[in-house]
PDB file of N, CA and C in Angstrom:
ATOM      1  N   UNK A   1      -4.058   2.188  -1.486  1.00  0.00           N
ATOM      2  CA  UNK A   1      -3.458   3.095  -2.428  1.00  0.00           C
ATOM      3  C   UNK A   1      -4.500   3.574  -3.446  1.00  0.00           C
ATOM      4  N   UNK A   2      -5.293   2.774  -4.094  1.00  0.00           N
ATOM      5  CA  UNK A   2      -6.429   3.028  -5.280  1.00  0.00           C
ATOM      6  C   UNK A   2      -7.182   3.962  -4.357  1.00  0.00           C
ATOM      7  N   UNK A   3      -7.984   4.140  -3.321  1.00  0.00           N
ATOM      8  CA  UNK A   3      -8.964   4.671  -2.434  1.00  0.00           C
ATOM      9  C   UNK A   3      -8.541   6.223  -2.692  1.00  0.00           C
ATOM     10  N   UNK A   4      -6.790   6.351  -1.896  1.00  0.00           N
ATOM     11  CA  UNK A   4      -6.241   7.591  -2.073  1.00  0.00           C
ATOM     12  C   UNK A   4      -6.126   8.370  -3.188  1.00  0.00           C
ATOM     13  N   UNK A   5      -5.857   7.674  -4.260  1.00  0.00           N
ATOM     14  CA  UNK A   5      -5.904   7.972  -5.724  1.00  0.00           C
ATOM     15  C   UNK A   5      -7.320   8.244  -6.191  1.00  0.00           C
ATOM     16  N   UNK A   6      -8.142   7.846  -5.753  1.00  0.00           N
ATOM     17  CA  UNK A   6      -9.287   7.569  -6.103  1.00  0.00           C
ATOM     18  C   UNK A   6     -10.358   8.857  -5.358  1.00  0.00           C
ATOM     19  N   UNK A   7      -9.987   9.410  -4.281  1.00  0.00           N
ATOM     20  CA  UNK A   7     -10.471  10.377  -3.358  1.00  0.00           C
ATOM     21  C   UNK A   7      -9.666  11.446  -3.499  1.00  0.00           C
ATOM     22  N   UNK A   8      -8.411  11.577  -4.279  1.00  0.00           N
ATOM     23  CA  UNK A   8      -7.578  12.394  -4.592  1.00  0.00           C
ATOM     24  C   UNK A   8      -8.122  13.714  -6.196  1.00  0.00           C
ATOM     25  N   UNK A   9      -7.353  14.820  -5.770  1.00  0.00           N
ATOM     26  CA  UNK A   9      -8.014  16.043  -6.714  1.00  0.00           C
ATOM     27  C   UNK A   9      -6.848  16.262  -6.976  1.00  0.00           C
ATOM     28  N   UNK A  10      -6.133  17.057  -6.237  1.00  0.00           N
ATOM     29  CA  UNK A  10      -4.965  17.980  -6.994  1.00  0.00           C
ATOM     30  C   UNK A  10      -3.861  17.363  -7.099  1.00  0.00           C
ATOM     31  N   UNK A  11      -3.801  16.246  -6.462  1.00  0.00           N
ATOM     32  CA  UNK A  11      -2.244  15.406  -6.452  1.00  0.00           C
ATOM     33  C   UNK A  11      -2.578  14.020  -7.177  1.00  0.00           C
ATOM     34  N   UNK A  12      -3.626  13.925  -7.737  1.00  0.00           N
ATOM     35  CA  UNK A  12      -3.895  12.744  -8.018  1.00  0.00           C
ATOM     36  C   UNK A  12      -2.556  12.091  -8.980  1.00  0.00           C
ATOM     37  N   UNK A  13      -2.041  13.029 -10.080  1.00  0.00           N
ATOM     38  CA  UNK A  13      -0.928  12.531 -10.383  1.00  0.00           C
ATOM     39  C   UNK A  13       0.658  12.102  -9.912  1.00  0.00           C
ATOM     40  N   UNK A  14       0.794  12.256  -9.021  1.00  0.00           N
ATOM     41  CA  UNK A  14       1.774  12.245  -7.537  1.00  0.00           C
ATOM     42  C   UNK A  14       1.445  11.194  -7.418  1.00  0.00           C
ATOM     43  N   UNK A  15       0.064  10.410  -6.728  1.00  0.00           N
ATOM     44  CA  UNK A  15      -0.383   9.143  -6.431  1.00  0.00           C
ATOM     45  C   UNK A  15      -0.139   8.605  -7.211  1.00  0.00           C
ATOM     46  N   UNK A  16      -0.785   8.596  -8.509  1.00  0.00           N
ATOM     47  CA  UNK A  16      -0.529   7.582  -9.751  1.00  0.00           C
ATOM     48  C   UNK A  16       1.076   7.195  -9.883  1.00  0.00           C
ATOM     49  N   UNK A  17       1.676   8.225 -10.093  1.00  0.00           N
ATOM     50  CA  UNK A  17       3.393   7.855  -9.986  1.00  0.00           C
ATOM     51  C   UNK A  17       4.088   6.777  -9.281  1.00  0.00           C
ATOM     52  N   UNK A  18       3.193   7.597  -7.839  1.00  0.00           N
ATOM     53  CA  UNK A  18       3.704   6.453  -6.563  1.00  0.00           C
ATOM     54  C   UNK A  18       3.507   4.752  -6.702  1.00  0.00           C
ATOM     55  N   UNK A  19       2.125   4.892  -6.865  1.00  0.00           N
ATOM     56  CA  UNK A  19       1.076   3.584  -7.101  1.00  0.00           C
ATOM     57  C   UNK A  19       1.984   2.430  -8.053  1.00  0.00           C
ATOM     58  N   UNK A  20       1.988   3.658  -9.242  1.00  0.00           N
ATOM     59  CA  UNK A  20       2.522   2.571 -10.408  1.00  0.00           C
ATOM     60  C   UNK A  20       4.243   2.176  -9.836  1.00  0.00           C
ATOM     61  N   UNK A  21       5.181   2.717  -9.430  1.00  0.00           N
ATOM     62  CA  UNK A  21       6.062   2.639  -8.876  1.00  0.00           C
ATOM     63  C   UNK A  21       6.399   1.384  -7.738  1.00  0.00           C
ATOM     64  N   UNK A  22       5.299   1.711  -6.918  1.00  0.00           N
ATOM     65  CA  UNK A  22       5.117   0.773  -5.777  1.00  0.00           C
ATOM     66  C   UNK A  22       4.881  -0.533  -6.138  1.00  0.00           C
ATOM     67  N   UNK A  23       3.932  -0.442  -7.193  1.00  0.00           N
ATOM     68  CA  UNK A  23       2.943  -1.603  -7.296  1.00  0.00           C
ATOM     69  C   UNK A  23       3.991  -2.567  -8.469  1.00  0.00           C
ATOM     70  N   UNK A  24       4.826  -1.997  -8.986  1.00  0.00           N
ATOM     71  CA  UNK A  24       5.874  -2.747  -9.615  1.00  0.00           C
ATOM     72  C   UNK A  24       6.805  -3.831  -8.829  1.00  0.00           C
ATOM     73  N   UNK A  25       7.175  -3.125  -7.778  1.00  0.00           N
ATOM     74  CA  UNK A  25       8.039  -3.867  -6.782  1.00  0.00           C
ATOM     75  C   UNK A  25       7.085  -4.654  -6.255  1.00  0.00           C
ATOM     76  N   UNK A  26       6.024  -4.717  -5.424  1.00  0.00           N
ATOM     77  CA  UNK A  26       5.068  -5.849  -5.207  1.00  0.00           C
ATOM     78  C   UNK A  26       4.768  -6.626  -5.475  1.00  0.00           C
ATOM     79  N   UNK A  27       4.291  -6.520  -7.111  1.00  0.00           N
ATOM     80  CA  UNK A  27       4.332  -7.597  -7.877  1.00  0.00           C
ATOM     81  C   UNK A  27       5.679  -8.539  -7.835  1.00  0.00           C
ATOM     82  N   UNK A  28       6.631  -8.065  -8.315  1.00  0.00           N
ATOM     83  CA  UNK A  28       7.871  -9.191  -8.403  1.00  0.00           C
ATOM     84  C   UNK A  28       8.299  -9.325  -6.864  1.00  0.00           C
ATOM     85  N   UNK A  29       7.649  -8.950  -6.018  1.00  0.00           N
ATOM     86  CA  UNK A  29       8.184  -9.235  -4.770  1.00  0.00           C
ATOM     87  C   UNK A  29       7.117 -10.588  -4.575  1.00  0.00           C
ATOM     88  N   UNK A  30       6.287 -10.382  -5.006  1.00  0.00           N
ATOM     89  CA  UNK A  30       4.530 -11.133  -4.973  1.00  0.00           C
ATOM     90  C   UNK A  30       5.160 -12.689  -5.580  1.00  0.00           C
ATOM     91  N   UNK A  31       5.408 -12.232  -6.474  1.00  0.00           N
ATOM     92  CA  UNK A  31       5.942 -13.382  -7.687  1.00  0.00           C
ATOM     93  C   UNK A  31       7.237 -14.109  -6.966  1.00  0.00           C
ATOM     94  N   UNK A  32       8.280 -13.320  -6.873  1.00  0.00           N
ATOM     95  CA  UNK A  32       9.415 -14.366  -6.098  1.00  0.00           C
ATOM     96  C   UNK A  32       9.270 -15.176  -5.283  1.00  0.00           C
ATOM     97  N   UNK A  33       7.652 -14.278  -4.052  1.00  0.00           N
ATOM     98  CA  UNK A  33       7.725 -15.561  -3.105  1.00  0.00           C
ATOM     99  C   UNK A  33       6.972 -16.669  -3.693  1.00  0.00           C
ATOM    100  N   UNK A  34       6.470 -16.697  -4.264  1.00  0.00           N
ATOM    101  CA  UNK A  34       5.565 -17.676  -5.133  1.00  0.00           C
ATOM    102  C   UNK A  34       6.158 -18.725  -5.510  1.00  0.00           C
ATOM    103  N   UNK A  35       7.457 -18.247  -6.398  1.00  0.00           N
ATOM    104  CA  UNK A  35       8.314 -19.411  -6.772  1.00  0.00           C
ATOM    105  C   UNK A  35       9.041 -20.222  -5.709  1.00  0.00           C
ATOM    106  N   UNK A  36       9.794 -19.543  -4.606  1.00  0.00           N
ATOM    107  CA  UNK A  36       9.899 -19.868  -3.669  1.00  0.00           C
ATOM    108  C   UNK A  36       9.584 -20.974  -3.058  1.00  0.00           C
ATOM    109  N   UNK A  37       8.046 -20.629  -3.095  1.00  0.00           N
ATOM    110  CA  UNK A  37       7.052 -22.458  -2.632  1.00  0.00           C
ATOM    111  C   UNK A  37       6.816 -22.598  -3.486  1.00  0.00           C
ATOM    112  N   UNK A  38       6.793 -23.988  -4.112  1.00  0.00           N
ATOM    113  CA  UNK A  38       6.967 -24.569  -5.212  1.00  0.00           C
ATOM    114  C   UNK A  38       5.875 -25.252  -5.214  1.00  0.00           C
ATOM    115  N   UNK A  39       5.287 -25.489  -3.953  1.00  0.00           N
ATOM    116  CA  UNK A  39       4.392 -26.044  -3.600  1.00  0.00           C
ATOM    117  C   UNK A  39       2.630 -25.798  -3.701  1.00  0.00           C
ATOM    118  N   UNK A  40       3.193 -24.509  -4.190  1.00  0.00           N
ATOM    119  CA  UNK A  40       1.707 -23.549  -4.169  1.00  0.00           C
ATOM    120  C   UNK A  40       1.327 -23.712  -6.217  1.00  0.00           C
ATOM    121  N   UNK A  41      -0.266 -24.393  -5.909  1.00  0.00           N
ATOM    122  CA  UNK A  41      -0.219 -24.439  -7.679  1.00  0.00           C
ATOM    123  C   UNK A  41      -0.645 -23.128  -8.627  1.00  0.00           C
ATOM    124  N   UNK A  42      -0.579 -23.467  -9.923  1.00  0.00           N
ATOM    125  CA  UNK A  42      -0.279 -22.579 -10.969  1.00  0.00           C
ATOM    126  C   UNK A  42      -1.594 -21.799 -10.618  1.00  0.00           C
ATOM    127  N   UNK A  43      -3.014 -22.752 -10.358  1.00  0.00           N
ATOM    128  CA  UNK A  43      -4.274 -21.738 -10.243  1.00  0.00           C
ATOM    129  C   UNK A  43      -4.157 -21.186  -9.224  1.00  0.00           C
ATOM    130  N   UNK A  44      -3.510 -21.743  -8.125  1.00  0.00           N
ATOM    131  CA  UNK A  44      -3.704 -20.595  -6.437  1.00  0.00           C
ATOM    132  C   UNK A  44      -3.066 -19.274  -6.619  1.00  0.00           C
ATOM    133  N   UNK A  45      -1.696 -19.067  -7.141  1.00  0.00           N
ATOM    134  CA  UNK A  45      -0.825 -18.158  -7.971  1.00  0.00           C
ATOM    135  C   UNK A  45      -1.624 -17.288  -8.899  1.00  0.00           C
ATOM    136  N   UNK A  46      -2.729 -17.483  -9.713  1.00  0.00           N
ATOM    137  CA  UNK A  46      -3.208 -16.829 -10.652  1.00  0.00           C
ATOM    138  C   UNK A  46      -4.010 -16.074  -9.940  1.00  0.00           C
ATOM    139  N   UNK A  47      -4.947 -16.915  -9.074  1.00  0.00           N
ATOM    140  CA  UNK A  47      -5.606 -16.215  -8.008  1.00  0.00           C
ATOM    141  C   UNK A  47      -4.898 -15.213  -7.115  1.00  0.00           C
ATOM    142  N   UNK A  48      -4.331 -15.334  -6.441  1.00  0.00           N
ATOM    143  CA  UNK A  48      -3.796 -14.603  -5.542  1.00  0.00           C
ATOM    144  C   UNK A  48      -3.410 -13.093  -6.388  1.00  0.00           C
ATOM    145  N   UNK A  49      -2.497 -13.496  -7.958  1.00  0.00           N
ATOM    146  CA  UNK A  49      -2.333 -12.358  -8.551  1.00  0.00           C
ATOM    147  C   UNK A  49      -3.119 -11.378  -9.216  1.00  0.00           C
ATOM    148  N   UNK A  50      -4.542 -12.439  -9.739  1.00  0.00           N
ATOM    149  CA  UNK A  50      -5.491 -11.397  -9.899  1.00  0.00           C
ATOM    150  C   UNK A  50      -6.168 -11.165  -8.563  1.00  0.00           C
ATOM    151  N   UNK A  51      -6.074 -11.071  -7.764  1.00  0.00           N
ATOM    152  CA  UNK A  51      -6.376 -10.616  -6.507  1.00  0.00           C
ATOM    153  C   UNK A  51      -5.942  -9.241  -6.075  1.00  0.00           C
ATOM    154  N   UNK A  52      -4.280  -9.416  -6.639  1.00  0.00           N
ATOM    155  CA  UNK A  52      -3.493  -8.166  -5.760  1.00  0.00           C
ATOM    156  C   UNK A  52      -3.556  -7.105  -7.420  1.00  0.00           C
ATOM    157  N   UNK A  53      -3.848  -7.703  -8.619  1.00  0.00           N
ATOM    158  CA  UNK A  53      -4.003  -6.568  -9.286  1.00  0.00           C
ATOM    159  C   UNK A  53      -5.419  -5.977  -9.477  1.00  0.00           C
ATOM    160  N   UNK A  54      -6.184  -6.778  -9.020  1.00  0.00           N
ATOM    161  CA  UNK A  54      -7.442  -5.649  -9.107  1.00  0.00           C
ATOM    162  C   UNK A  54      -7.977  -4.869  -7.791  1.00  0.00           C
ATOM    163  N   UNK A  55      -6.906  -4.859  -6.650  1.00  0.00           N
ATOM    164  CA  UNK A  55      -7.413  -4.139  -5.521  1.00  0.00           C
ATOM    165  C   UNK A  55      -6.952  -2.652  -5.579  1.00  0.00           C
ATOM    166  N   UNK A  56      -5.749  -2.258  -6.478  1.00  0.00           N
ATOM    167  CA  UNK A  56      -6.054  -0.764  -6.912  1.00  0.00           C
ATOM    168  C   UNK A  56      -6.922   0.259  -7.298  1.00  0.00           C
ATOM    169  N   UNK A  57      -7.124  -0.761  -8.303  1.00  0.00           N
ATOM    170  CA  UNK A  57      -7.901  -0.222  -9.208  1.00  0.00           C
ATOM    171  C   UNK A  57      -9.764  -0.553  -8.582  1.00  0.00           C
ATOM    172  N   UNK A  58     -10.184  -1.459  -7.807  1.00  0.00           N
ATOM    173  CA  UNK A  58     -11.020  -1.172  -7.243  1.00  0.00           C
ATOM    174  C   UNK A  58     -11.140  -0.192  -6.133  1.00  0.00           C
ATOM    175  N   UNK A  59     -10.380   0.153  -5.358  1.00  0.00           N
ATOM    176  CA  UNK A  59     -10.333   1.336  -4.523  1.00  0.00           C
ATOM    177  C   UNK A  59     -10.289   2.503  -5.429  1.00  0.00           C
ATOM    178  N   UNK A  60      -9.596   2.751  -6.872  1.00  0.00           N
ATOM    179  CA  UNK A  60      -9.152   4.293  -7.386  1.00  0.00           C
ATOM    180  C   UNK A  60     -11.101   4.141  -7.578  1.00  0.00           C
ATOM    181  N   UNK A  61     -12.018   3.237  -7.927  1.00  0.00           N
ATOM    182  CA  UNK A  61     -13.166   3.073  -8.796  1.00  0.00           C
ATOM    183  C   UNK A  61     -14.172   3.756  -7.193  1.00  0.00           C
ATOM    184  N   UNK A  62     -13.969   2.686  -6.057  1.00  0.00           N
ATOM    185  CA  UNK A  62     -14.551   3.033  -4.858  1.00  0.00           C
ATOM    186  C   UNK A  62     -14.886   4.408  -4.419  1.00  0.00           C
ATOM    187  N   UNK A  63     -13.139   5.237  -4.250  1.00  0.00           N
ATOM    188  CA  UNK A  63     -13.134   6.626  -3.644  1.00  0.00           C
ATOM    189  C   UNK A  63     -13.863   7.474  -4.923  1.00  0.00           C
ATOM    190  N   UNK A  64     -13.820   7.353  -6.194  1.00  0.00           N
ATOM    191  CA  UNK A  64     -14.076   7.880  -6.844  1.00  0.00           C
ATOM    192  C   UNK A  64     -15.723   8.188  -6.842  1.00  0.00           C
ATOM    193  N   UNK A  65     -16.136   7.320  -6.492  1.00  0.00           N
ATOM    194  CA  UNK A  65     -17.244   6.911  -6.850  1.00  0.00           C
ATOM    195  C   UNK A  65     -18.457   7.319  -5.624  1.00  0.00           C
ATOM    196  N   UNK A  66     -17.389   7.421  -4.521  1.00  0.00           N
ATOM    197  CA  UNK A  66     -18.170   8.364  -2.658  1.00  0.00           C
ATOM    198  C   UNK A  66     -17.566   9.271  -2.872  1.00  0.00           C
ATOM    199  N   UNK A  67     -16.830   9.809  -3.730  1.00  0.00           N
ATOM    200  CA  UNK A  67     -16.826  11.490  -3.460  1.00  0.00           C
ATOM    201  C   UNK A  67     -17.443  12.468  -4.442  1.00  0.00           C
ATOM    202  N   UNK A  68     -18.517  11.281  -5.493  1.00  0.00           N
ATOM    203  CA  UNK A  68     -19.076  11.993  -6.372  1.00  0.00           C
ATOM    204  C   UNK A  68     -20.706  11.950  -6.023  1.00  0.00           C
ATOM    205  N   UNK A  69     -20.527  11.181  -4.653  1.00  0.00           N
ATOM    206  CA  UNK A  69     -22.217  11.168  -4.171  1.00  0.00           C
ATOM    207  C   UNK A  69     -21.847  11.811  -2.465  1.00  0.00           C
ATOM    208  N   UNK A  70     -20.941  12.407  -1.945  1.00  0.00           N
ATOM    209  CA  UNK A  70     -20.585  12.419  -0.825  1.00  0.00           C
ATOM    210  C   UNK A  70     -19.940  13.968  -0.713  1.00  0.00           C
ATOM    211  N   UNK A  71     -20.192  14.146   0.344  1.00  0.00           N
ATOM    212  CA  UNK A  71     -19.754  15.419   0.548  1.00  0.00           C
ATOM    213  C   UNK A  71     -18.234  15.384   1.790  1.00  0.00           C
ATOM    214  N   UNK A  72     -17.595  16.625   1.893  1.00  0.00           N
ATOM    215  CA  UNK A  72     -16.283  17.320   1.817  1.00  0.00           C
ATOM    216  C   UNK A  72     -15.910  16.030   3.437  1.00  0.00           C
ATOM    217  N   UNK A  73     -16.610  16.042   3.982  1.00  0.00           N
ATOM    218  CA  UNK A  73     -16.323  15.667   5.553  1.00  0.00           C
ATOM    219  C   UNK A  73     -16.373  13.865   5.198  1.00  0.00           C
ATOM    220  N   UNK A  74     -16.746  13.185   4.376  1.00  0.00           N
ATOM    221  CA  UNK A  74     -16.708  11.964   3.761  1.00  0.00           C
ATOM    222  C   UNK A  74     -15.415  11.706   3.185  1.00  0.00           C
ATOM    223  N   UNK A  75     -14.896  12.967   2.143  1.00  0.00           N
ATOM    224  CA  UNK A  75     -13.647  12.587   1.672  1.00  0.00           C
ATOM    225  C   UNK A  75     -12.613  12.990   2.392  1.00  0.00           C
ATOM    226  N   UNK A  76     -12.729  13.677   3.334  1.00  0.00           N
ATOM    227  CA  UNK A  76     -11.538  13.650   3.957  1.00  0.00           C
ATOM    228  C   UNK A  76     -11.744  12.285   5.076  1.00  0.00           C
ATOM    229  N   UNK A  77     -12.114  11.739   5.527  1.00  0.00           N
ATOM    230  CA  UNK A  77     -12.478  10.336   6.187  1.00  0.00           C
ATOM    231  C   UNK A  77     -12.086   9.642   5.667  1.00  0.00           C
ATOM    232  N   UNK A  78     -12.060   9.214   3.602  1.00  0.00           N
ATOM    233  CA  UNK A  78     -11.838   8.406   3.409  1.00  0.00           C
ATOM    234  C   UNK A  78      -9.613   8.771   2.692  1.00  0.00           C
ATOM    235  N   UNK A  79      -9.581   9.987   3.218  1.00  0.00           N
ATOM    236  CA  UNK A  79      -8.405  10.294   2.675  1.00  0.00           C
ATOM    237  C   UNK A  79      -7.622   9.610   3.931  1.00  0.00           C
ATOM    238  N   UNK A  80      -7.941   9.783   5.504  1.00  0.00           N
ATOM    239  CA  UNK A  80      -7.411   9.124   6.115  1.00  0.00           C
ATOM    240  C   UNK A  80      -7.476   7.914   6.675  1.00  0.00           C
ATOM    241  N   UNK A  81      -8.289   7.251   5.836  1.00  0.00           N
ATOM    242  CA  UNK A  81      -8.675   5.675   6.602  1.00  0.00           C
ATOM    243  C   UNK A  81      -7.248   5.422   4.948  1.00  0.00           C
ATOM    244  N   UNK A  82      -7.189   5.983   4.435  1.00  0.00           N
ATOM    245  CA  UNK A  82      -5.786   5.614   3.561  1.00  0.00           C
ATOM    246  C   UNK A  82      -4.702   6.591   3.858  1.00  0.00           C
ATOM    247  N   UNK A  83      -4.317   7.096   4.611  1.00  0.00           N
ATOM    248  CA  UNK A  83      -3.168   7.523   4.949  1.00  0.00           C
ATOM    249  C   UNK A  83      -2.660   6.760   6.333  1.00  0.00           C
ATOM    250  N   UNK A  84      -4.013   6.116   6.910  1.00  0.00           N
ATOM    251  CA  UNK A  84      -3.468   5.363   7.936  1.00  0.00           C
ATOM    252  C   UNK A  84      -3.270   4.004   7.915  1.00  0.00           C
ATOM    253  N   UNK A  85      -3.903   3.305   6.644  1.00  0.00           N
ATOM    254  CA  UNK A  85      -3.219   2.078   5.722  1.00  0.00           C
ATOM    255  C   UNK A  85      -1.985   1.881   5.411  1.00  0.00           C
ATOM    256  N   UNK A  86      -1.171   3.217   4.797  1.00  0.00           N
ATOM    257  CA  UNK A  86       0.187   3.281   4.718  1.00  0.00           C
ATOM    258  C   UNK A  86       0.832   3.326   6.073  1.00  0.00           C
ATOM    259  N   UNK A  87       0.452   4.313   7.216  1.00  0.00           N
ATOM    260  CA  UNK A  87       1.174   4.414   8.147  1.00  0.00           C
ATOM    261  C   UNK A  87       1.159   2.764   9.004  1.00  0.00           C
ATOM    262  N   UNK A  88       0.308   1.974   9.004  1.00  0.00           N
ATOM    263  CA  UNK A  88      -0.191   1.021   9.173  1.00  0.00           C
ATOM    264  C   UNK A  88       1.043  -0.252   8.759  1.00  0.00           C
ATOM    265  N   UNK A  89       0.738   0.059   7.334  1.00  0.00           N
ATOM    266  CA  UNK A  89       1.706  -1.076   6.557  1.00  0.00           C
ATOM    267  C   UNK A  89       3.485  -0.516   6.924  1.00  0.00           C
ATOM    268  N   UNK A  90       3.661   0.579   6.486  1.00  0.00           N
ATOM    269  CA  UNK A  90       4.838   1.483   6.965  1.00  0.00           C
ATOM    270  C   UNK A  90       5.657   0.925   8.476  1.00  0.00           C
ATOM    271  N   UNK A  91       4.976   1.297   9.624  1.00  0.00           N
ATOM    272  CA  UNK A  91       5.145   0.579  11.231  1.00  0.00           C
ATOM    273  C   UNK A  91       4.869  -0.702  11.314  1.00  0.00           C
ATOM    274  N   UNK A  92       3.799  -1.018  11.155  1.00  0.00           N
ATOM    275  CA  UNK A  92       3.992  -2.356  11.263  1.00  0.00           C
ATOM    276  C   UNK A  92       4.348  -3.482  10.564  1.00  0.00           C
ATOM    277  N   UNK A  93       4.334  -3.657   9.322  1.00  0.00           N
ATOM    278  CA  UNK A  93       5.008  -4.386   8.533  1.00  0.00           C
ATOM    279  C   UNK A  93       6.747  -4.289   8.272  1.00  0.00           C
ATOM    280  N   UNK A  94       6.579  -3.205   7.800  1.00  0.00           N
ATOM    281  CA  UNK A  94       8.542  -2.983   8.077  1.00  0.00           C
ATOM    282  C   UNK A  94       9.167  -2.583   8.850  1.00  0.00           C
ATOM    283  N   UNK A  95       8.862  -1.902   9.956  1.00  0.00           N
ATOM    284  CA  UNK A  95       9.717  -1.162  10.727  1.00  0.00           C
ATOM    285  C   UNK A  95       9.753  -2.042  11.886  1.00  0.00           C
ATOM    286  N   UNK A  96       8.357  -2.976  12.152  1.00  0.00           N
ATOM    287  CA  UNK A  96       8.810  -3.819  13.274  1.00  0.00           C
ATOM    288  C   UNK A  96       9.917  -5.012  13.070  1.00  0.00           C
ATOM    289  N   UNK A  97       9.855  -5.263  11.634  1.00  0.00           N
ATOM    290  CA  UNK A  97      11.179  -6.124  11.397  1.00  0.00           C
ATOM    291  C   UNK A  97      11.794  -5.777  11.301  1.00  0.00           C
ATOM    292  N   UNK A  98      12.451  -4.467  11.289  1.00  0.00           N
ATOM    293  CA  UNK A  98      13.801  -4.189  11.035  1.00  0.00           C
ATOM    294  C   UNK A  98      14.417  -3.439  12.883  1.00  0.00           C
ATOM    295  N   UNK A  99      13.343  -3.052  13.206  1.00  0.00           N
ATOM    296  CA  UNK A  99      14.093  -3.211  14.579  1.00  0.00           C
ATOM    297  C   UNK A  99      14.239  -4.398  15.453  1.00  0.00           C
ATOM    298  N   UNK A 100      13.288  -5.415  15.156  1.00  0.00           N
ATOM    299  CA  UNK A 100      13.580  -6.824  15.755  1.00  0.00           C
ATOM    300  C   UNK A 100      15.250  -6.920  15.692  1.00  0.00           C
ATOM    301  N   UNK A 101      15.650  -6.644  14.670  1.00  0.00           N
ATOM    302  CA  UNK A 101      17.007  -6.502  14.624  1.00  0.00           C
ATOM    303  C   UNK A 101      18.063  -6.104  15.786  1.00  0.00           C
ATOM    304  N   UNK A 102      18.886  -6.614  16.406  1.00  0.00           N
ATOM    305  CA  UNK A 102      19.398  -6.580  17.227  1.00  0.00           C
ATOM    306  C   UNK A 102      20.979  -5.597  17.064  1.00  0.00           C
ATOM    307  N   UNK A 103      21.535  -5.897  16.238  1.00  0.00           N
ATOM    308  CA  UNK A 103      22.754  -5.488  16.336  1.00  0.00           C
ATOM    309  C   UNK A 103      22.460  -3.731  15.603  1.00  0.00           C
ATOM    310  N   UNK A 104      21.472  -3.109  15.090  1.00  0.00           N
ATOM    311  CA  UNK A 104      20.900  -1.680  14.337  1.00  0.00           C
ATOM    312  C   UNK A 104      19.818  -0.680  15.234  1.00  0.00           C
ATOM    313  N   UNK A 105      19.426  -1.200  16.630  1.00  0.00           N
ATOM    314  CA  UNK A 105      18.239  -0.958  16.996  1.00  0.00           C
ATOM    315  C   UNK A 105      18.093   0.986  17.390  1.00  0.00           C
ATOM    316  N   UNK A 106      19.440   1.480  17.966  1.00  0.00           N
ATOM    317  CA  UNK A 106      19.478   2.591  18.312  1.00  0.00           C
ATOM    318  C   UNK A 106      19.169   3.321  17.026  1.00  0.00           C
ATOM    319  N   UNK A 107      20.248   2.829  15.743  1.00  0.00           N
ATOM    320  CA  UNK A 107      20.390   3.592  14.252  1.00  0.00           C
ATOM    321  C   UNK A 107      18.897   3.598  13.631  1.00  0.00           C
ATOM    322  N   UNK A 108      18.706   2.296  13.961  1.00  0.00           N
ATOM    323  CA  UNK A 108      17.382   2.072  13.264  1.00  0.00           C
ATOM    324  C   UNK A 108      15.730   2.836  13.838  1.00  0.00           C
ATOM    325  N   UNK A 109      16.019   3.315  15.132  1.00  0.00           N
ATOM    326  CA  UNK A 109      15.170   3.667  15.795  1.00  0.00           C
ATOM    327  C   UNK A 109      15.222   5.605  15.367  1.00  0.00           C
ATOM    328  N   UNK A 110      16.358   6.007  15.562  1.00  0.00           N
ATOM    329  CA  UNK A 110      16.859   6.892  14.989  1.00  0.00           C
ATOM    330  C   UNK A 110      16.000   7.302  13.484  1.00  0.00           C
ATOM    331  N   UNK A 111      16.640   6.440  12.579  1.00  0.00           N
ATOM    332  CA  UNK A 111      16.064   6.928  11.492  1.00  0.00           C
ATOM    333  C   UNK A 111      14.523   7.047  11.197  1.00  0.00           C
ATOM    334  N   UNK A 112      14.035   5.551  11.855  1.00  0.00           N
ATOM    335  CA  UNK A 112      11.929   6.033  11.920  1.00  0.00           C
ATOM    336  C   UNK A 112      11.801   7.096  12.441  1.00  0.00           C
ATOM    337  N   UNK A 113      12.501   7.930  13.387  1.00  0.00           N
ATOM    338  CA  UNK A 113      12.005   8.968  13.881  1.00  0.00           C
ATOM    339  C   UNK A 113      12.493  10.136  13.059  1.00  0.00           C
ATOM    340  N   UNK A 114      13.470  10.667  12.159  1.00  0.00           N
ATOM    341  CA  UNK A 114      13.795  11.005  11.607  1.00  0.00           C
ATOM    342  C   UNK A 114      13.306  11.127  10.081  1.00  0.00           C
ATOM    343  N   UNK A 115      12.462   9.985   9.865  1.00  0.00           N
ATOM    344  CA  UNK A 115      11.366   9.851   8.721  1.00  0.00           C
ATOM    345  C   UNK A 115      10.158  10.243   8.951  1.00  0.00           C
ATOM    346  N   UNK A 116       9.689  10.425  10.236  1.00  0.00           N
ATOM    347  CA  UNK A 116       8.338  10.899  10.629  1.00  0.00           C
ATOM    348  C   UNK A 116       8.603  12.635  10.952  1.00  0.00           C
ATOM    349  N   UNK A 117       9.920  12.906  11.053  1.00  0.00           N
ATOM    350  CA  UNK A 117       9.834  14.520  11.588  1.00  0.00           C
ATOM    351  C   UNK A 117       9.598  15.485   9.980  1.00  0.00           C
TER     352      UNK A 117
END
C-alpha cells in the first residue's frame, strides 16, 4: 500500500484515504488476534506491531524515493508490482476462504466475478 502511495501523483490522496482506512481495521484485527494467544509475550506483540506500522510508511518513503531518481517505465513497474499485491492479498487471502465455503460457492463465485467486471 505505502509503495502505491508512494509512486502515486494524481490520486495520491484517494490512496491515503484508503491506506488510513484499511490500515485501521488491520491493526485491531492485528491486535485481537494477539489477545487471542495469550501465549504470545508483551515484547513479541510490540514487535510484530512496530513491524506492521512501519511497513507503510516505508514503502510511501521507497516509491517515493525511485521515482525521483527513475524514470516513467520504472514507475509504472513499481505501480504494478502494487496493484498485484492487492490483487494477490484480495484472491488469495480472502476469496480462497470464503469459497472453501461450501454451502455459498455458486453466490460466492458469482460475486468475485462481478467485483472484477
Amino acid at each position: 500500500a505505502g509503495l502505491s502511495l508512494g509512486v502515486s501523483d494524481q490520486t495520491a490522496w484517494a490512496i491515503f484515504i484508503s491506506i488510513l482506512a484499511h490500515k485501521a481495521f488491520a491493526a485491531f484485527a492485528l491486535g485481537a488476534s494477539f489477545v487471542r494467544h495469550l501465549a504470545v509475550s508483551r515484547r513479541t506483540i510490540a514487535c510484530w506491531m512496530l513491524a506492521f506500522s512501519v511497513t507503510t510508511p516505508t514503502g510511501v518513503m521507497l516509491g517515493t524515493a525511485l521515482t525521483t531518481v527513475a524514470d516513467n517505465a520504472l514507475t509504472g513497474a513499481l505501480t504494478a508490482v502494487a496493484a498485484g499485491t492487492f490483487l494477490h492479498v484480495g484472491l488469495i487471502e480472502v476469496a480462497q476462504r470464503e469459497l472453501a465455503k461450501a454451502e455459498h460457492v455458486c453466490g460466492s463465485m458469482l460475486m468475485l466475478l462481478l467485483g472484477f467486471s
